[in-house]
Structure formats: structure tokens, C-alpha cells
C-alpha atoms as a PDB file:
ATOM      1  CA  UNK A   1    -134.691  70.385-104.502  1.00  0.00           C
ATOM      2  CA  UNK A   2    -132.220  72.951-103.497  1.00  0.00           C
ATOM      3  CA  UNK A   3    -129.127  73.621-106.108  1.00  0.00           C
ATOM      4  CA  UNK A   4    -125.578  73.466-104.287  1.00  0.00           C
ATOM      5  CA  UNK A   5    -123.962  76.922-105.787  1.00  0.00           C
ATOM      6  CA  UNK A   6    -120.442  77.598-105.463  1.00  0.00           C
ATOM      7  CA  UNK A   7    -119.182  81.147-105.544  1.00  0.00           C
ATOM      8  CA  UNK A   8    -116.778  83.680-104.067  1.00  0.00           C
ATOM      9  CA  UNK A   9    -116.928  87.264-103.858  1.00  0.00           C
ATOM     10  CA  UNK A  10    -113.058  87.321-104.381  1.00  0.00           C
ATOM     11  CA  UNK A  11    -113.731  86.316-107.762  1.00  0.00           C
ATOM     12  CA  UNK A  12    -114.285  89.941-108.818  1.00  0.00           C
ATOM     13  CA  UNK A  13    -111.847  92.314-107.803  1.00  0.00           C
ATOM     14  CA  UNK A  14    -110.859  95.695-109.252  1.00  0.00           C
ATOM     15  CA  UNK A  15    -110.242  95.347-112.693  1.00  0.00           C
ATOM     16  CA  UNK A  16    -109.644  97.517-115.534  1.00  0.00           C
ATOM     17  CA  UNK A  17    -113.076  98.580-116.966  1.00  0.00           C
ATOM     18  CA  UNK A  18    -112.177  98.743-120.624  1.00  0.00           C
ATOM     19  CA  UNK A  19    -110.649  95.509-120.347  1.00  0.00           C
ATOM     20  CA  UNK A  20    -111.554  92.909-122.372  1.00  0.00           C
ATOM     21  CA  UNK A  21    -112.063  90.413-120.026  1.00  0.00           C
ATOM     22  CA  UNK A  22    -115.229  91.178-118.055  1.00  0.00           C
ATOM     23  CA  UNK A  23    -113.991  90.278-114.210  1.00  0.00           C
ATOM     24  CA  UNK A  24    -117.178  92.061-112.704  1.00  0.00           C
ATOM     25  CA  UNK A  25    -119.210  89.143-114.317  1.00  0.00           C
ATOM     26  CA  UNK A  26    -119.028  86.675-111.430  1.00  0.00           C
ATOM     27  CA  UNK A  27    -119.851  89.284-108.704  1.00  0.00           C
ATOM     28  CA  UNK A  28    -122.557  90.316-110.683  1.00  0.00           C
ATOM     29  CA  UNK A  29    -123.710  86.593-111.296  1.00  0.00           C
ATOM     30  CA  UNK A  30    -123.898  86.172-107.652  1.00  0.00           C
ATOM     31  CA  UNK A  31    -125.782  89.086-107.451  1.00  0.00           C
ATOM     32  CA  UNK A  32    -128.514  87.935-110.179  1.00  0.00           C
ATOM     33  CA  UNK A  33    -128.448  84.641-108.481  1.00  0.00           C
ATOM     34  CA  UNK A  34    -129.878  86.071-105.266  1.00  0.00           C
ATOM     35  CA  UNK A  35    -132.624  88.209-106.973  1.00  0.00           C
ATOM     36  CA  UNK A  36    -134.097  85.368-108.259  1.00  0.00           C
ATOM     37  CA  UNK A  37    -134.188  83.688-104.955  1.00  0.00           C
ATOM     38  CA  UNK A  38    -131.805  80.575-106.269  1.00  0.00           C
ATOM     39  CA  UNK A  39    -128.864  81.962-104.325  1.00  0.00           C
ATOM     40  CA  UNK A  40    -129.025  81.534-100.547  1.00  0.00           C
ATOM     41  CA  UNK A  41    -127.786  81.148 -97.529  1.00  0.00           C
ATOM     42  CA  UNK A  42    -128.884  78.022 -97.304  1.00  0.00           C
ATOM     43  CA  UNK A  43    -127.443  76.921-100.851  1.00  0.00           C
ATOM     44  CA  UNK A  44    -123.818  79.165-100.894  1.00  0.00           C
ATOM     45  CA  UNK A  45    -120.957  77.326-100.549  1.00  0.00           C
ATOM     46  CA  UNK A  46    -117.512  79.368-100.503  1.00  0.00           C
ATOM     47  CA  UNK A  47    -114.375  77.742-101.550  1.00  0.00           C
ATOM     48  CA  UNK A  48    -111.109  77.707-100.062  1.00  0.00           C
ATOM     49  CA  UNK A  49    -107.589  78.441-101.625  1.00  0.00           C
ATOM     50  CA  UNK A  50    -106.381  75.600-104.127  1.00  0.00           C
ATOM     51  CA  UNK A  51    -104.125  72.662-102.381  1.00  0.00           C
ATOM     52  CA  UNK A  52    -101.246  73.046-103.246  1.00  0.00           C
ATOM     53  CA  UNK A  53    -100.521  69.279-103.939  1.00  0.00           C
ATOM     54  CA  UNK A  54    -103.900  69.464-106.686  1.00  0.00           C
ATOM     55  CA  UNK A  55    -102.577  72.516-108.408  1.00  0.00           C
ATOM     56  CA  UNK A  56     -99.155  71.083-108.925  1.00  0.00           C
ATOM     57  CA  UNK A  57    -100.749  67.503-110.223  1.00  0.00           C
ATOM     58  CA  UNK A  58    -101.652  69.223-113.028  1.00  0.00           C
ATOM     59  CA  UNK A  59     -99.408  72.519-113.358  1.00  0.00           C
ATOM     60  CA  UNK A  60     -95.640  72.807-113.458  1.00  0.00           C
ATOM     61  CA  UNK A  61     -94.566  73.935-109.845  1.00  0.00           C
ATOM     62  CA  UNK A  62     -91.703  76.839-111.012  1.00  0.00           C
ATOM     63  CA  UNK A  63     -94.669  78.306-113.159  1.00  0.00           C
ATOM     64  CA  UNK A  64     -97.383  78.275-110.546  1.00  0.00           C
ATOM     65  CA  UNK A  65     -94.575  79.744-107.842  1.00  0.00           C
ATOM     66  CA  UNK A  66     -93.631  83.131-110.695  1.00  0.00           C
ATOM     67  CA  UNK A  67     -96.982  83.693-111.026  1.00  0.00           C
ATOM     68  CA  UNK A  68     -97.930  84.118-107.161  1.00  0.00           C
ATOM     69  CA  UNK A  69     -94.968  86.201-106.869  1.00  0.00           C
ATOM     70  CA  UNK A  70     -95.392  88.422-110.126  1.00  0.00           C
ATOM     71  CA  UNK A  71     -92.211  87.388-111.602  1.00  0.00           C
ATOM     72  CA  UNK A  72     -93.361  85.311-114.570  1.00  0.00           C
ATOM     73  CA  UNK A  73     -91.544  86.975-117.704  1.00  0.00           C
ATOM     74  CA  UNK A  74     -92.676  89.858-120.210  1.00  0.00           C
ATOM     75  CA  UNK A  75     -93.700  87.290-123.051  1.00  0.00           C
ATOM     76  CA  UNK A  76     -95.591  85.035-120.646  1.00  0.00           C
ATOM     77  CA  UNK A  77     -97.604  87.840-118.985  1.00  0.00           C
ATOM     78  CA  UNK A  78     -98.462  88.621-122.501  1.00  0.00           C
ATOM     79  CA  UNK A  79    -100.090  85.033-122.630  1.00  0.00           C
ATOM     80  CA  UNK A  80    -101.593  85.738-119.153  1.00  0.00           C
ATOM     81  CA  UNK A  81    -103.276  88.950-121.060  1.00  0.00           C
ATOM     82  CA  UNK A  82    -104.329  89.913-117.648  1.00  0.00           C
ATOM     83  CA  UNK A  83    -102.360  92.652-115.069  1.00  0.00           C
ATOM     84  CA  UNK A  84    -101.160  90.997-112.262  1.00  0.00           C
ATOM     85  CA  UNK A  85    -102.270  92.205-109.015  1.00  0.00           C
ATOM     86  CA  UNK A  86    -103.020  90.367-105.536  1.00  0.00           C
ATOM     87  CA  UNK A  87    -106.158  90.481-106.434  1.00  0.00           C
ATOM     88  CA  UNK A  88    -105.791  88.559-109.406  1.00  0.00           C
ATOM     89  CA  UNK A  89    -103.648  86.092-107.778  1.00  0.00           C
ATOM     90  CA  UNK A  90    -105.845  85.173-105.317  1.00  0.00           C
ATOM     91  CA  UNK A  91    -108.586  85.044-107.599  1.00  0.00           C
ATOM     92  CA  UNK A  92    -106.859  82.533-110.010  1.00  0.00           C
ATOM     93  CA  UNK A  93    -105.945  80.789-106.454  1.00  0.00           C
ATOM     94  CA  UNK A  94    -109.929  80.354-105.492  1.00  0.00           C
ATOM     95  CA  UNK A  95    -111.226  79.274-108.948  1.00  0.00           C
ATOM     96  CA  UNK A  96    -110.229  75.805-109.289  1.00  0.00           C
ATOM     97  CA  UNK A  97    -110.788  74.804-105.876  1.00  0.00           C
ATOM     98  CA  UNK A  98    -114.537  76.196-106.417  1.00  0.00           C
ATOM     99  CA  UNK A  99    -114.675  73.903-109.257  1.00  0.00           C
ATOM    100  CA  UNK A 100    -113.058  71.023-107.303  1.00  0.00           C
ATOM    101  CA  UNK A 101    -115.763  71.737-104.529  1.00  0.00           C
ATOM    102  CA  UNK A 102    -118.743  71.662-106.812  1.00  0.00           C
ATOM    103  CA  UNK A 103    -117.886  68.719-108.645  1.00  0.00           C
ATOM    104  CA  UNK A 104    -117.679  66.800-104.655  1.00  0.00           C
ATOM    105  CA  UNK A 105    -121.586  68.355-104.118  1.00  0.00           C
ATOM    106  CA  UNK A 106    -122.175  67.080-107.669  1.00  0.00           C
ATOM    107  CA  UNK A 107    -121.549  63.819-106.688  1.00  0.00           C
ATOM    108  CA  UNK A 108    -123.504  63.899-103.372  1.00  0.00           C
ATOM    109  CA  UNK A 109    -126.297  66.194-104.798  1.00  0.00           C
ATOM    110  CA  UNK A 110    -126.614  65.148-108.316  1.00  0.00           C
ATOM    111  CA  UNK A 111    -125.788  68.389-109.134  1.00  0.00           C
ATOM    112  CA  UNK A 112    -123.879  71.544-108.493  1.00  0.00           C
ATOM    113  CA  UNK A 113    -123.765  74.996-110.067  1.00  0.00           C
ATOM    114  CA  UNK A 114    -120.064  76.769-109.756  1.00  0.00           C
ATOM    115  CA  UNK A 115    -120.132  80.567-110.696  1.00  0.00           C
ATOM    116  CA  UNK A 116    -116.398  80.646-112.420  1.00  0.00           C
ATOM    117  CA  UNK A 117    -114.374  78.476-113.815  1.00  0.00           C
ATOM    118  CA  UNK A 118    -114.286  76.993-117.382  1.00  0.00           C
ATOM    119  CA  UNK A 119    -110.935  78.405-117.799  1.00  0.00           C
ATOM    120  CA  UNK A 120    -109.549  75.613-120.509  1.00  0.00           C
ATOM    121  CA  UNK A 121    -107.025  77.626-122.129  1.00  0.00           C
ATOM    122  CA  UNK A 122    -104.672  77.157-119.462  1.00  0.00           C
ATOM    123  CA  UNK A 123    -101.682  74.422-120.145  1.00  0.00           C
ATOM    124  CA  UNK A 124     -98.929  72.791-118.319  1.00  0.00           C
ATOM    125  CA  UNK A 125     -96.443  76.242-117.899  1.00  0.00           C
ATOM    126  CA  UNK A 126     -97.993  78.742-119.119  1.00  0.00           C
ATOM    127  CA  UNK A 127    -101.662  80.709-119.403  1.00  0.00           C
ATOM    128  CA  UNK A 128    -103.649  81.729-122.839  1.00  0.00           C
ATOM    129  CA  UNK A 129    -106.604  83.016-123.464  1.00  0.00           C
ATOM    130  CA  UNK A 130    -107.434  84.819-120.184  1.00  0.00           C
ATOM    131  CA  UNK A 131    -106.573  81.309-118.817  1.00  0.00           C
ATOM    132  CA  UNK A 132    -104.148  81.140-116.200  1.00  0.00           C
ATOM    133  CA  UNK A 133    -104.893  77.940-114.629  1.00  0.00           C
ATOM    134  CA  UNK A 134    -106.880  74.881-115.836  1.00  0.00           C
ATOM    135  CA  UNK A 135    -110.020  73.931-113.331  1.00  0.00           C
ATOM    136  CA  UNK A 136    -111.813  71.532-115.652  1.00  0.00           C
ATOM    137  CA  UNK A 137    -108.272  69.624-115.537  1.00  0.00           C
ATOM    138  CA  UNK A 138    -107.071  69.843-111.966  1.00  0.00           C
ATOM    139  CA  UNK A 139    -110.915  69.026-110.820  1.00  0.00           C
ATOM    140  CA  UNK A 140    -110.909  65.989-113.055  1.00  0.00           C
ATOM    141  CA  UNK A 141    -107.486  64.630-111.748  1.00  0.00           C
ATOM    142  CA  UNK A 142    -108.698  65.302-107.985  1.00  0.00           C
ATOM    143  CA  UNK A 143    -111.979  63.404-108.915  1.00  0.00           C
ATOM    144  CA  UNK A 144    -109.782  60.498-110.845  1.00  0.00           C
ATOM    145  CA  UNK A 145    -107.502  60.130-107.375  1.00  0.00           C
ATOM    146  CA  UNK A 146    -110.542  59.664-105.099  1.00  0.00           C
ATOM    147  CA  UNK A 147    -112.215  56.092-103.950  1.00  0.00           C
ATOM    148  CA  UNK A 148    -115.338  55.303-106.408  1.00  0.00           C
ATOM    149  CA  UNK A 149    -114.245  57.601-109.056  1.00  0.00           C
ATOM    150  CA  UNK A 150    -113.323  55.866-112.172  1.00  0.00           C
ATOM    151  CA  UNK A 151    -114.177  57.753-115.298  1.00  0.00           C
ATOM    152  CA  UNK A 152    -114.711  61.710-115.951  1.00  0.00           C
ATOM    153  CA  UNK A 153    -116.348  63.418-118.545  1.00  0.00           C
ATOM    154  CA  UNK A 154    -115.194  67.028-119.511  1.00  0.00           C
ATOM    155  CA  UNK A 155    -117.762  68.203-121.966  1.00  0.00           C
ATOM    156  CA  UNK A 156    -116.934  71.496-123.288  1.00  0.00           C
ATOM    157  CA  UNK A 157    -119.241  73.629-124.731  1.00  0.00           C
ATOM    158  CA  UNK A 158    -117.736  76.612-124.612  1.00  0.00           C
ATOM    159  CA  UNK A 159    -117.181  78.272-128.286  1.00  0.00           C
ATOM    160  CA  UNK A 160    -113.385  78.256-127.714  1.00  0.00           C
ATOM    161  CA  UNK A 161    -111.910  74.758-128.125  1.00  0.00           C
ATOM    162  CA  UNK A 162    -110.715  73.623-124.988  1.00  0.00           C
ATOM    163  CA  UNK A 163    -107.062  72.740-126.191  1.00  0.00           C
ATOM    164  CA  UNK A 164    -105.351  73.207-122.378  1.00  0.00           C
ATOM    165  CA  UNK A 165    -107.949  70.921-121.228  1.00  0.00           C
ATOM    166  CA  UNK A 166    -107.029  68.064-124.301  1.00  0.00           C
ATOM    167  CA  UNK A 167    -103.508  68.618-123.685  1.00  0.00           C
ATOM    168  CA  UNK A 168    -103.494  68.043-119.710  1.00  0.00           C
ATOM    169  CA  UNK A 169    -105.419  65.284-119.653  1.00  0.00           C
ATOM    170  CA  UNK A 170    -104.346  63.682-122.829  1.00  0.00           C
ATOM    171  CA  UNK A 171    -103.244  60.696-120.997  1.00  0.00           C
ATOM    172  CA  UNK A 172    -104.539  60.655-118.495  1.00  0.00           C
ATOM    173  CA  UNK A 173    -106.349  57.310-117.546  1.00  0.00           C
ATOM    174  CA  UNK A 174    -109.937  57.796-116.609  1.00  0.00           C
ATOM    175  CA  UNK A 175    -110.285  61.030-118.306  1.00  0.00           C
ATOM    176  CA  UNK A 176    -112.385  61.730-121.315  1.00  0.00           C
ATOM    177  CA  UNK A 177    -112.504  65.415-122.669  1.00  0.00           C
ATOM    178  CA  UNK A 178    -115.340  66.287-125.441  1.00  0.00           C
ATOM    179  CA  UNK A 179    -114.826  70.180-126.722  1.00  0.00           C
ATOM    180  CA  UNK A 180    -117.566  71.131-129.137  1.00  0.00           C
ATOM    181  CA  UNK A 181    -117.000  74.581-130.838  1.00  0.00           C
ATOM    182  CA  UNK A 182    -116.815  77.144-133.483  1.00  0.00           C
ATOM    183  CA  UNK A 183    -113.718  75.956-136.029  1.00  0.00           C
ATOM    184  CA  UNK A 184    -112.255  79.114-137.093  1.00  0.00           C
ATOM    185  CA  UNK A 185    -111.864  80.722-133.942  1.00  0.00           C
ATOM    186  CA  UNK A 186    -109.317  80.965-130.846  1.00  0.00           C
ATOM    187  CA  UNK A 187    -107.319  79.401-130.200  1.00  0.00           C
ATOM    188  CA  UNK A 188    -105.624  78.752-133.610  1.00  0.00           C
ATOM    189  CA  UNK A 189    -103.460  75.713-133.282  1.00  0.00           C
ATOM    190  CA  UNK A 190    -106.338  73.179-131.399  1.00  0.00           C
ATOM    191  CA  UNK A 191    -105.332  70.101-129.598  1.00  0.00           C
ATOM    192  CA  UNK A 192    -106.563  66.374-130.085  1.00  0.00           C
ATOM    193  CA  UNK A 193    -109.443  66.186-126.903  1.00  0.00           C
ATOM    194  CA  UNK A 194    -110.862  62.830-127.262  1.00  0.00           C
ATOM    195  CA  UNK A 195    -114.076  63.846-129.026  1.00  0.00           C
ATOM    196  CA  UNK A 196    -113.491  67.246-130.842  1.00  0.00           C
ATOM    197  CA  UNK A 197    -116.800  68.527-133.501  1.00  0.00           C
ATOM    198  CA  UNK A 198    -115.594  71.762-135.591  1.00  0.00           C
ATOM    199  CA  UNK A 199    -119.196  73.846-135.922  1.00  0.00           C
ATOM    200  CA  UNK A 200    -118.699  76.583-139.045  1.00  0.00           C
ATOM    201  CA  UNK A 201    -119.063  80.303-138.569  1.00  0.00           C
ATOM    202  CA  UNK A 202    -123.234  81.118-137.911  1.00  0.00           C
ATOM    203  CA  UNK A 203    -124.448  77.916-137.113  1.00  0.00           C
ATOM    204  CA  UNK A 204    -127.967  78.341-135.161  1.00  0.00           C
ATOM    205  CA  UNK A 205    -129.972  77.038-133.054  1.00  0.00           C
ATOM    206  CA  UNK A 206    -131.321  74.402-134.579  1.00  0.00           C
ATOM    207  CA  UNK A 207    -128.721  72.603-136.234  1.00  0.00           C
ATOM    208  CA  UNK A 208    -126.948  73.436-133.070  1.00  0.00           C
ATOM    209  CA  UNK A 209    -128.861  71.825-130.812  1.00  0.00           C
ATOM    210  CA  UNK A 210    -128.868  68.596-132.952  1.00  0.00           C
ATOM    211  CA  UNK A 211    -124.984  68.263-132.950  1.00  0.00           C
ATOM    212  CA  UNK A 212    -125.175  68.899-129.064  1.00  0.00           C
ATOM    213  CA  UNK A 213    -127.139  66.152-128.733  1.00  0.00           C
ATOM    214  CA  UNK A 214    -125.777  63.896-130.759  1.00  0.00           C
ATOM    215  CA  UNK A 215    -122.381  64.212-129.482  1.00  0.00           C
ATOM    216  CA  UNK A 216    -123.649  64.217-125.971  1.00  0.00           C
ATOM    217  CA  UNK A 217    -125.010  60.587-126.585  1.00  0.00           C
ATOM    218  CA  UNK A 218    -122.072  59.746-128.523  1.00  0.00           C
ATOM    219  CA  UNK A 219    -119.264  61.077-125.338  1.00  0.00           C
ATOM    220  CA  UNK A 220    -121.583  59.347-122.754  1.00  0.00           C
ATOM    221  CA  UNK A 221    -121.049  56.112-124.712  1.00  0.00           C
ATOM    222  CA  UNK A 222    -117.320  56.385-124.666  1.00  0.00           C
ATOM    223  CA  UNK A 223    -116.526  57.404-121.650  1.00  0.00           C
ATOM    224  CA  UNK A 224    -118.914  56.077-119.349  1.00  0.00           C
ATOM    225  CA  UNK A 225    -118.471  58.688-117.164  1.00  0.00           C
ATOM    226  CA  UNK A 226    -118.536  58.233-112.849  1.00  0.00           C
ATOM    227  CA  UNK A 227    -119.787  62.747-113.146  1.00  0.00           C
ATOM    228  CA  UNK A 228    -119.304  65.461-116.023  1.00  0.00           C
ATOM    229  CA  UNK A 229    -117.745  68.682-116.077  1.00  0.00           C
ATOM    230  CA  UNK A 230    -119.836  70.649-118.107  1.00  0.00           C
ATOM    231  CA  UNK A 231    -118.428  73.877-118.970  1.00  0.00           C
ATOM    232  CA  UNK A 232    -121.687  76.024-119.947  1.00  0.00           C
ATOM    233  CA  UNK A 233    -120.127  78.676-122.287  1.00  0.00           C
ATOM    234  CA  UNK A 234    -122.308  81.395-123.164  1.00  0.00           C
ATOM    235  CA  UNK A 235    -120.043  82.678-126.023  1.00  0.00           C
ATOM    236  CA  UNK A 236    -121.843  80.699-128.419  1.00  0.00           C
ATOM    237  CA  UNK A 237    -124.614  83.998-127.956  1.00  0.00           C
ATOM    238  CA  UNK A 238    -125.266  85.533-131.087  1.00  0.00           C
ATOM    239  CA  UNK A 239    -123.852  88.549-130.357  1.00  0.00           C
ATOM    240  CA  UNK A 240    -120.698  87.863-128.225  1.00  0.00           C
ATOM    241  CA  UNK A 241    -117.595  89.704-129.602  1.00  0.00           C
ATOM    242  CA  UNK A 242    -115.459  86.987-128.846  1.00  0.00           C
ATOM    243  CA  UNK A 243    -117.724  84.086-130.804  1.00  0.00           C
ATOM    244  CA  UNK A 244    -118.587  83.379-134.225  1.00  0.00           C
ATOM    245  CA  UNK A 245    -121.710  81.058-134.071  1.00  0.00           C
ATOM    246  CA  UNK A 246    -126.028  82.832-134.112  1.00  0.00           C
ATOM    247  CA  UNK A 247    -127.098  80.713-131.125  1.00  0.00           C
ATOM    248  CA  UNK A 248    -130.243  82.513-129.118  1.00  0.00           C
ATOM    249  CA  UNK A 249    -130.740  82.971-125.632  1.00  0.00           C
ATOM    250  CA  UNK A 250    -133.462  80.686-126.010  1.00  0.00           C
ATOM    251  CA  UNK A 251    -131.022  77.996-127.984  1.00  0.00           C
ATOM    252  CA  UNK A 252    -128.862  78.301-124.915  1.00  0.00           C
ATOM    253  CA  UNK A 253    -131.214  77.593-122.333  1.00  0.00           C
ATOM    254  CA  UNK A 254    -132.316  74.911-124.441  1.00  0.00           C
ATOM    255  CA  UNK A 255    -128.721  73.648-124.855  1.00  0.00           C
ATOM    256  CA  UNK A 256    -128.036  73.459-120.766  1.00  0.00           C
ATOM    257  CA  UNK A 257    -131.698  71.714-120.096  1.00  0.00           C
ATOM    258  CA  UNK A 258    -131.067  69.089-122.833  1.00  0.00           C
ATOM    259  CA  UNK A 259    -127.394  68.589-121.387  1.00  0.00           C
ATOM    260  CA  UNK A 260    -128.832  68.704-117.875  1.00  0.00           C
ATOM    261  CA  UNK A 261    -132.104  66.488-118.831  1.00  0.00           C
ATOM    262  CA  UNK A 262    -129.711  63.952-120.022  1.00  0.00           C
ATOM    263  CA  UNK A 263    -127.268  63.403-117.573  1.00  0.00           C
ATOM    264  CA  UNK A 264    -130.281  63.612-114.632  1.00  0.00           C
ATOM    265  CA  UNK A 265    -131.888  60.676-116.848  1.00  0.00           C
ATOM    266  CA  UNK A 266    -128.885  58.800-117.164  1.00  0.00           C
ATOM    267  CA  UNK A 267    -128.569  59.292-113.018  1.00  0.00           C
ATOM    268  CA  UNK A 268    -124.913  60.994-114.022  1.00  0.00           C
ATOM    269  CA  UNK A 269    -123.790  63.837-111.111  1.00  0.00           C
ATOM    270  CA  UNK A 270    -122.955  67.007-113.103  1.00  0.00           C
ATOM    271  CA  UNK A 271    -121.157  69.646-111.973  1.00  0.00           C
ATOM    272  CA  UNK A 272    -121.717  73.565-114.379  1.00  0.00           C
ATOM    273  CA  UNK A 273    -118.831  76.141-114.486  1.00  0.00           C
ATOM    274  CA  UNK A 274    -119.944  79.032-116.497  1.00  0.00           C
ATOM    275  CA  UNK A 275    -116.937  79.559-118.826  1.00  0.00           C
ATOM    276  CA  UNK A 276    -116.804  82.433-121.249  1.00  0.00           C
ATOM    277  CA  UNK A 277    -119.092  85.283-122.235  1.00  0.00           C
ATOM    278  CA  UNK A 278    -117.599  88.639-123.180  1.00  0.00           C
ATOM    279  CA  UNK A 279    -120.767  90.774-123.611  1.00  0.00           C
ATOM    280  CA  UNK A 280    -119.746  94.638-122.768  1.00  0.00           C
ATOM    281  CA  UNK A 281    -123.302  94.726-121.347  1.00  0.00           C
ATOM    282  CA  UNK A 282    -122.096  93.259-118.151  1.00  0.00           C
ATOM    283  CA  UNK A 283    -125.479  92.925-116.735  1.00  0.00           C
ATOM    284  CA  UNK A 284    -127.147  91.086-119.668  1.00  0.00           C
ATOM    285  CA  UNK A 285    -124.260  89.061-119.968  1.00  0.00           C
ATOM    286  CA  UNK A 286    -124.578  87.793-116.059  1.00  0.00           C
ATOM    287  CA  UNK A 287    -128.445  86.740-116.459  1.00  0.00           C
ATOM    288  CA  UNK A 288    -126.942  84.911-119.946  1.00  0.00           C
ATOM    289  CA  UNK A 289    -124.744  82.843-117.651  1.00  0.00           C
ATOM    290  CA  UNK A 290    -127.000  82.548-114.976  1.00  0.00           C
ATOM    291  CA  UNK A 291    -128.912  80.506-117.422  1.00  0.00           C
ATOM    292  CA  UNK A 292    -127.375  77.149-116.557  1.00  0.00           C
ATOM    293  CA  UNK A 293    -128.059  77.829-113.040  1.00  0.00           C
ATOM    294  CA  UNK A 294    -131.822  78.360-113.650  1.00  0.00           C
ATOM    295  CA  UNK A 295    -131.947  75.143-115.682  1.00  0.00           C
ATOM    296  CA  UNK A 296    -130.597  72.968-113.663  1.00  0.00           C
ATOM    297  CA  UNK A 297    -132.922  74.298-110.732  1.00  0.00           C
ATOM    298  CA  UNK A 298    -135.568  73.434-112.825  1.00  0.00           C
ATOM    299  CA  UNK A 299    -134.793  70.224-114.390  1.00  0.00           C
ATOM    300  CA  UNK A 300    -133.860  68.721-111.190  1.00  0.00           C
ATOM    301  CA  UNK A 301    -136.330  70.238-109.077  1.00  0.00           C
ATOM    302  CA  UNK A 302    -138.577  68.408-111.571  1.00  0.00           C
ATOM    303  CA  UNK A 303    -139.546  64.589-110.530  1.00  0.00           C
END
């Protein structure tokens, strides 16, 4: 079976190279993606610009309006921690369409692969965390105003809570968010996501991988979900600068095939955004979130 993989070469741009925030990452995914034969012709889908009407069902209109024209204010480009450009504007523009798009080939396919997104920092009016807009939340309402589409699981295992996430679609009917990650780490003050599970500084693999599991089963039983959003964070790696927890490459690609294995089992679409990794080996950290991609090639190519 051939993955769907959503990408755009827009989604890396010139960028500061000292930056925190590794922006080459996504062309470089792409790039990885086609060595290994996964990424094709055959298999690339591009996405459009966001709607307009799906970015302002979840964002506040004034907000998303400063922020295409560079005027949001000194303090909230701070939050933004990012330096505006065009570039980055269209960028941010792309992203959660990609994610809409993948989760609509999820749900004819079984599965799709997204190369961005993930970005679950992102609230109402304002960005955080290199978050500027909220995907996982504007691709769940889409999915939640669309014939057949019931119930949608956002499970979040990125090793950043995903408190924009929680706090968009707190009440939102239909909408289930799950966030496992690492307790003491960004962002500070969490939100209330419908299934939140703490993990303590240097948890590995093992006891890891049990607590995935488990909560997996137990967020599949409560929400019942129609497709998941599974945000495939690679900052769990042992030696991200940005996480706290001593998961392996190898607990990581067994993380997304038991997550995948699950939801193919259960006959649940899936849709994977690759969410965050801040390696400052760029290229090791692009084959580290190309994991997800391989994994679900294989488990559903399998049977």
C-alpha cells in the first residue's frame, strides 16, 4: 500500500541558522523521504493556503489579521519567538491546511503522513512556544463539521503538553484531546486536555512504552474516536535539548508502530504530524521524524 504524504516546500524558508527553532527540518524531511523511495510523485500531496472560514473557527479573527500584516505587538511577537517575514507568514498559512488535508486522505486511505504540523502551543489570540497557529485544533473542528464525522481523537505525544490544543477544544462537542508528556517541562502553567499523564524527568523506554499503551487503550475507550490526530513528537529523544525524558530511537519507532498497530487493528483512520524535535544535528533529527512515516509504511503495508 502506498502512504498519502502531505508536504510543502514552503514550509522551510530562510531562517536564522542559530535559531532555536530548526525551520530547515521539514525541507530536509521531504528530502529523506524521497531517498528512501517513500516520497513520490505518485504519493505527494501539496496543500493549499488555510480557508479562511477554518482558521477563524478556531482563532480570533483581529489576531490572525496582525499577524499576516506584521503588526501584532512587541510582547506578542515575543510569544511568537519567531521573526516575522513573508516567508513565515505563508508558512504558518500552509501548515494547518496540510494537516486538514491529511486527516481527509486519513479517512479515505486509512492513513496519512503530514510532514509539519503538531504545533499545539498555539491558543485562541495569541502564539507560544514556536506555535503560532493550532493545526491539531482547527483540523479537528473541520473534521467535527463534516457529514459522518462524529468523534476525534487528538493524541499527543509530543513531550510538550499540548495546553493550546486542551484549551481550544475544551468544549468542544465531539472532541477528545489526550496529551501524554514530560511534567516538569514547557509549558509551565498546563491546561485540563481530557486525558492528561505527567511522565517524570528520564523515564525510558520501557516504562514508556507501557504508559503509551495503556493510555492509548484507555483514550480509545473514551472517545470512541470517527480518526486520530496523532502528533508523533520526537522530543521525547534522549538527547533533544528541548526534552527531559531517555527515550531511544528504537523506543520511538516502537512508540509510532504500537500507536499505528493499534489504531490499523481497531480499523481507526489516523492521520501523523511530526511535531517537535530540536536536535542541532538537523540531518539526524529529519530521519528521527521521518520515523513515523517509515512505520506507518510498514505497518499498513503489512496484511
Amino acid at each position: 500500500m502506498t502512504i498519502p504524504i502531505v508536504h510543502h516546500p514552503d514550509y522551510s524558508f530562510p531562517f536564522p541558522q542559530k535559531h532555536r527553532f530548526p525551520m530547515e527540518k521539514f525541507g530536509l524531511l521531504a528530502e529523506y523521504m524521497r531517498s528512501t523511495g517513500l516520497l513520490t510523485r505518485r504519493n505527494s500531496f501539496r496543500p493549499a493556503p488555510c480557508r479562511q472560514g477554518w482558521l477563524t473557527q478556531t482563532h480570533c479573527p483581529d489576531y490572525l489579521a496582525r499577524f499576516a500584516q506584521g503588526r501584532l505587538t512587541a510582547r506578542e511577537q515575543r510569544q511568537v519567538n519567531l521573526p516575522w517575514s513573508t516567508g513565515l507568514v505563508r508558512r504558518t498559512f500552509l501548515a494547518p491546511s496540510g494537516t486538514v488535508l491529511a486527516a481527509q486522505l486519513a479517512l479515505q486511505h486509512g492513513i496519512a503522513c503530514h510532514l509539519a504540523g503538531g504545533t499545539h502551543h498555539a491558543h485562541f489570540d495569541y502564539a507560544s512556544g514556536f506555535c503560532i497557529l493550532n493545526d491539531l485544533a482547527i483540523a479537528t473542528n473541520v473534521l467535527l463539521g463534516q457529514k459522518g464525522i462524529s468523534r476525534v481523537l487528538v493524541f499527543d505525544l509530543d513531550v510538550h503538553q499540548g495546553d493550546g490544543t486542551a484549551a481550544l477544544l475544551a468544549n468542544t462537542p465531539g472532541a477528545f484531546t489526550c496529551s501524554i508528556h514530560c511534567e516538569r517541562n514547557f509549558p509551565f502553567e498546563k491546561q485540563l486536555s481530557h486525558l492528561d499523564v505527567a511522565l517524570p524527568d528520564g523515564l525510558g523506554d520501557e516504562d514508556y512504552l507501557a504508559v503509551v499503551h495503556e493510555t492509548l487503550k484507555q483514550a480509545l475507550a473514551l472517545s470512541k474516536p470517527d480518526i486520530v490526530l496523532y502528533d508523533a513528537g520526537v522530543d521525547v529523544y534522549e538527547g533533544d535539548p528541548l526534552g527531559k525524558l531517555n527515550i531511544s530511537e528504537q523506543g520511538i519507532r516502537q512508540r509510532d508502530r504500537l500507536v499505528l498497530g493499534e489504531l490499523k487493528r481497531r480499523g481507526i483512520p489516523a492521520a501523523t504530524v511530526i511535531g517537535g524535535g530540536y536536535d542541532d544535528n538537523r540531518a539526524s533529527l529529519a530521519k528521527r521524524h521521518g520515523i513515523v512515516v517509515e512505520e506507518a509504511c510498514d505497518v499498513f503495508a503489512a496484511g
